[in-house]
Protein backbone atom coordinates (compact mmCIF):
# COMPACT_ATOMS: atom_id res chain seq x y z
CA UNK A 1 30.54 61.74 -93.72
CA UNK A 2 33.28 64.19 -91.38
CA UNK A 3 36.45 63.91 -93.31
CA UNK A 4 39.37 64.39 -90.32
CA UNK A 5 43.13 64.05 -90.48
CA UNK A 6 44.81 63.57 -93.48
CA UNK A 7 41.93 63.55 -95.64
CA UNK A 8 40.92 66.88 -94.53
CA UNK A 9 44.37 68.50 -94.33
CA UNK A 10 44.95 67.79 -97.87
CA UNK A 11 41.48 68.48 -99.29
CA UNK A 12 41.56 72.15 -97.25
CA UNK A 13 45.08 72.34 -98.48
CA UNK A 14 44.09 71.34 -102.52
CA UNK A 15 41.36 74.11 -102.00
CA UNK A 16 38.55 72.54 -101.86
CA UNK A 17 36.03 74.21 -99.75
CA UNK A 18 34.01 73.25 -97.04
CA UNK A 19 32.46 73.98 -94.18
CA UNK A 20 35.20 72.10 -91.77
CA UNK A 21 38.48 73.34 -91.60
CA UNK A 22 41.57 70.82 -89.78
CA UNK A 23 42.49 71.58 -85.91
CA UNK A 24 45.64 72.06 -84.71
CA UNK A 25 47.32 73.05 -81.53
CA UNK A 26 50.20 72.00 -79.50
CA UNK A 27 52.07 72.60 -76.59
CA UNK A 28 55.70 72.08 -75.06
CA UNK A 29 56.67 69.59 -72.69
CA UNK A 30 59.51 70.79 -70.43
CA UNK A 31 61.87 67.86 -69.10
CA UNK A 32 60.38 65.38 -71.59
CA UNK A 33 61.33 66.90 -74.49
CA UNK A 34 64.72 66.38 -72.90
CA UNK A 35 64.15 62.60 -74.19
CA UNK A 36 62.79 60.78 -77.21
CA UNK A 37 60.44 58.08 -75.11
CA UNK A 38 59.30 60.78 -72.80
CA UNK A 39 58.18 63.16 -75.53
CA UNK A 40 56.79 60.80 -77.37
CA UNK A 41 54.77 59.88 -74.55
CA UNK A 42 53.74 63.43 -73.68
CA UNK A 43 52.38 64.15 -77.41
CA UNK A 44 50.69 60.66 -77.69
CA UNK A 45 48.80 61.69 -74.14
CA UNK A 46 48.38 65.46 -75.72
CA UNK A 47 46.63 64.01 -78.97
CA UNK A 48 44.67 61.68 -76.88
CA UNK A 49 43.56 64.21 -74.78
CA UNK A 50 42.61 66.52 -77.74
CA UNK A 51 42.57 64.71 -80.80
CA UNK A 52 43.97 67.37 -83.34
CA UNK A 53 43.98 66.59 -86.96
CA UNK A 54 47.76 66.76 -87.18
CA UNK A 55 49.93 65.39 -84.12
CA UNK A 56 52.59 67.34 -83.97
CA UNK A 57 55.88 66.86 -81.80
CA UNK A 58 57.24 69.61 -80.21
CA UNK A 59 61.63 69.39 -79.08
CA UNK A 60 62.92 72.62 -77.15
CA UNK A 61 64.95 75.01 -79.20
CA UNK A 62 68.02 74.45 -77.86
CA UNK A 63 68.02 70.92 -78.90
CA UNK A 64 71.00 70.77 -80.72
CA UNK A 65 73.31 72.25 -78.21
CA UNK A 66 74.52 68.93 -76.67
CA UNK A 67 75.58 68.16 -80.15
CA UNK A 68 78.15 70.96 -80.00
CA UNK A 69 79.20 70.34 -76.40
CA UNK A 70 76.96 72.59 -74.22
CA UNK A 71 74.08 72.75 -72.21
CA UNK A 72 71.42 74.39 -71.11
CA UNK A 73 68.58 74.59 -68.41
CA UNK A 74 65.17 74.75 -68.55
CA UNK A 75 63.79 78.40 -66.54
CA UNK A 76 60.82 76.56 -64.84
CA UNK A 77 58.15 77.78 -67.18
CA UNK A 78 55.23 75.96 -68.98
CA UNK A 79 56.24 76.88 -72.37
CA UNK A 80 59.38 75.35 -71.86
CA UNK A 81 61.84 78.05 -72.62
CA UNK A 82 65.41 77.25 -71.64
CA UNK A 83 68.32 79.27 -71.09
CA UNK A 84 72.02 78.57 -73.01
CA UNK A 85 74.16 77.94 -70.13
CA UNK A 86 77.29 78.62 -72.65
CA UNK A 87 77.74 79.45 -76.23
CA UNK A 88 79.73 77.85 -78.98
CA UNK A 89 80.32 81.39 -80.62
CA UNK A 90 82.85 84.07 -79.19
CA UNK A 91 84.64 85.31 -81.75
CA UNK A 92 84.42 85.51 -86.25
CA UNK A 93 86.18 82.77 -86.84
CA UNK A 94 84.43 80.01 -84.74
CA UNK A 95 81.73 80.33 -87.05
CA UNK A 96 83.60 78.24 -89.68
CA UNK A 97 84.96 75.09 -87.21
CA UNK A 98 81.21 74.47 -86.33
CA UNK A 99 80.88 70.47 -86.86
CA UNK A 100 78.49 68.38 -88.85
CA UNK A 101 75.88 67.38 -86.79
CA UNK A 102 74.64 63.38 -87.57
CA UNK A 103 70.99 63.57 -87.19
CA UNK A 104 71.08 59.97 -86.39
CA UNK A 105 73.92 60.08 -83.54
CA UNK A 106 74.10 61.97 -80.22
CA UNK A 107 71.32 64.36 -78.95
CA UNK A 108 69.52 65.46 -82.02
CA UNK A 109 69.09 61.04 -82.73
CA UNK A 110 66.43 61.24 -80.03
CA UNK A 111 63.93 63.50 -81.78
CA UNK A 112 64.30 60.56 -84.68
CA UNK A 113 63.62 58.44 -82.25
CA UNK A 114 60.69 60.18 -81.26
CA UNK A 115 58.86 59.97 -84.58
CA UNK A 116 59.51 56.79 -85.16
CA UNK A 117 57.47 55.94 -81.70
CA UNK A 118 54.89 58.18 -82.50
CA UNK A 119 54.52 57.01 -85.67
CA UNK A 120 54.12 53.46 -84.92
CA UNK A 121 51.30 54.47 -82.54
CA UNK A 122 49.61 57.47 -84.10
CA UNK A 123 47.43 55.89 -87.34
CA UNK A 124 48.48 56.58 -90.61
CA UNK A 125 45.58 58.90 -91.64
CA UNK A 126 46.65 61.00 -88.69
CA UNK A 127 49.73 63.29 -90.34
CA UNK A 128 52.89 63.78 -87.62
CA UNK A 129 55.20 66.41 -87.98
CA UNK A 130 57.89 67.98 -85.85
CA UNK A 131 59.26 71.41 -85.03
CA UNK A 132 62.26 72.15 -86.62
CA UNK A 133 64.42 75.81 -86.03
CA UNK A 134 65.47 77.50 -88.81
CA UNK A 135 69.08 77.77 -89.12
CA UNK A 136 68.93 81.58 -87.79
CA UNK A 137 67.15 80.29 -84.75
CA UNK A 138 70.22 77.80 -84.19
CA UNK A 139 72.46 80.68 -84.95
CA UNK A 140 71.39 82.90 -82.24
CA UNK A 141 71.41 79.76 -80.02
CA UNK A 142 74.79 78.88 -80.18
CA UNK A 143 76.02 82.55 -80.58
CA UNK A 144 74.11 84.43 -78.45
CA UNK A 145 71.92 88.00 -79.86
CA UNK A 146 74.67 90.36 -79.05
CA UNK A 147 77.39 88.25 -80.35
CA UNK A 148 75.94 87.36 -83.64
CA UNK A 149 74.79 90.81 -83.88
CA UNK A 150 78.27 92.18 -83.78
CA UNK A 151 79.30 89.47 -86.33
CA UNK A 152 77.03 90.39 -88.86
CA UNK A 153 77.87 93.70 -88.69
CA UNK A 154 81.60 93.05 -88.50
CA UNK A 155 82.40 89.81 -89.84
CA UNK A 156 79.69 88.86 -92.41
CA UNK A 157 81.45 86.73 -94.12
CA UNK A 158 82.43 84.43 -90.98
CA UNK A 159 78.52 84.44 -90.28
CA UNK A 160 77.41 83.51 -93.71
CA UNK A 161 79.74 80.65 -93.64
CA UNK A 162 79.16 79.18 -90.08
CA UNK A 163 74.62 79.75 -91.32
CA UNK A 164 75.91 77.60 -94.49
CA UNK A 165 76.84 74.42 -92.05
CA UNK A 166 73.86 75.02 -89.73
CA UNK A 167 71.51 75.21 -92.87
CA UNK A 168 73.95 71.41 -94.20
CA UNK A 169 72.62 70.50 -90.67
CA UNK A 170 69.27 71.31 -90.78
CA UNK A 171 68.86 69.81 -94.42
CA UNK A 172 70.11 66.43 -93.38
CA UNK A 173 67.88 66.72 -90.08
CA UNK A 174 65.04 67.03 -91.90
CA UNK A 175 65.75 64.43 -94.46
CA UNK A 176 66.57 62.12 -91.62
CA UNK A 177 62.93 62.74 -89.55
CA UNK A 178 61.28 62.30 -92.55
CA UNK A 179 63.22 59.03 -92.83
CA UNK A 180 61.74 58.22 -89.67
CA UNK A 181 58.38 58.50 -90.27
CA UNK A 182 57.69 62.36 -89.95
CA UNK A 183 55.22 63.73 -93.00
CA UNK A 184 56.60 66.99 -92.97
CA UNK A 185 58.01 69.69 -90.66
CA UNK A 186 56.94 72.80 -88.83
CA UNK A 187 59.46 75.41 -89.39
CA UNK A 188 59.69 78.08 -86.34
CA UNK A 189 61.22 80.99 -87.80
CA UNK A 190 62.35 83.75 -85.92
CA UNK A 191 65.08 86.79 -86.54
CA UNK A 192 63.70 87.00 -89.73
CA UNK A 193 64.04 90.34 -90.71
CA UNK A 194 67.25 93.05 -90.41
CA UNK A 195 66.16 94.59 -87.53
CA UNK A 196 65.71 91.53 -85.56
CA UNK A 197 69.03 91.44 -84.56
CA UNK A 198 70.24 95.01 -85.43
């Protein structure tokens, strides 16, 4: 018998050995990831395509933006990068009036949305899980590199405090895709040392 999906993940994960190890690979989807149907769609044709072990859903970095008010645009390339049109950052002390986001209103409530559909189509031995940015990933987002970069250097303090209500954020997105049907999370971590941003 081939174990796949779950059964595999979490034998390869309890370390048991074998001669099999679980497949996974994934890809953006520019415009569609703009929208919870769409991207569902795009990673239900993906897996169907490839048939990974894990599905996993992938939203563009900059999802959270129209939470805050801003936009951004995607630069035309397959990986889906986008570019922050404006920032919510300028100076120290904007750090501390950024908002609760409700992962279950506005934007971000479409990527919920999204695992719920894929869920309800993907069988429950297959594991789904979703990208979500590490709060210094959202930082540099709604800051910008040079303008967090001066912050940190001159206004820790502000920084630390506006990373504490990004991190609130990203702790009650989580719990809220998981609510929806998500078995766990990719986290994309970048900026993760000193000199990422020095």
């Amino acid at each position: 018998m081939t174990l796949r999906y779950r059964a595999l993940l979490e034998r390869r994960l309890g370390g048991e050995a074998g001669s099999v190890v679980p497949v996974l690979f994934w890809k953006h989807h520019p415009v569609a990831d703009q929208d919870g149907a769409a991207l569902c769609r795009a990673t239900l044709d993906f897996q169907a395509q490839f048939d990974c072990d894990v599905v996993k859903i992938s939203p563009a970095a900059t999802y959270q933006l129209p939470d805050y008010g801003l936009r951004d645009a995607w630069l035309g390339d397959p990986i889906g990068r986008r570019a922050v049109t404006a920032t919510a950052v300028l100076a120290p002390q904007d750090w501390q009036k950024l908002p609760r986001v409700d992962p279950g209103r506005g934007f971000t409530a479409r990527f919920g949305d999204c695992v719920r559909m894929v869920r309800r189509e993907v069988p429950r031995e297959v594991p789904v899980i979703i990208t979500v940015f590490d709060p210094m990933i959202q930082a540099v987002t709604l800051a910008g590199r040079e303008v967090i970069a001066a912050h940190l250097r001159d206004a820790p303090d502000a920084v630390a405090a506006g990373l504490t209500r990004i991190t609130e954020n990203t702790v009650e997105l989580i719990t809220h895709l998981r609510g929806a049907g998500a078995d766990g999370i990719f986290l994309a971590c970048q900026y993760a040392t000193r000199n990422d941003l020095a």
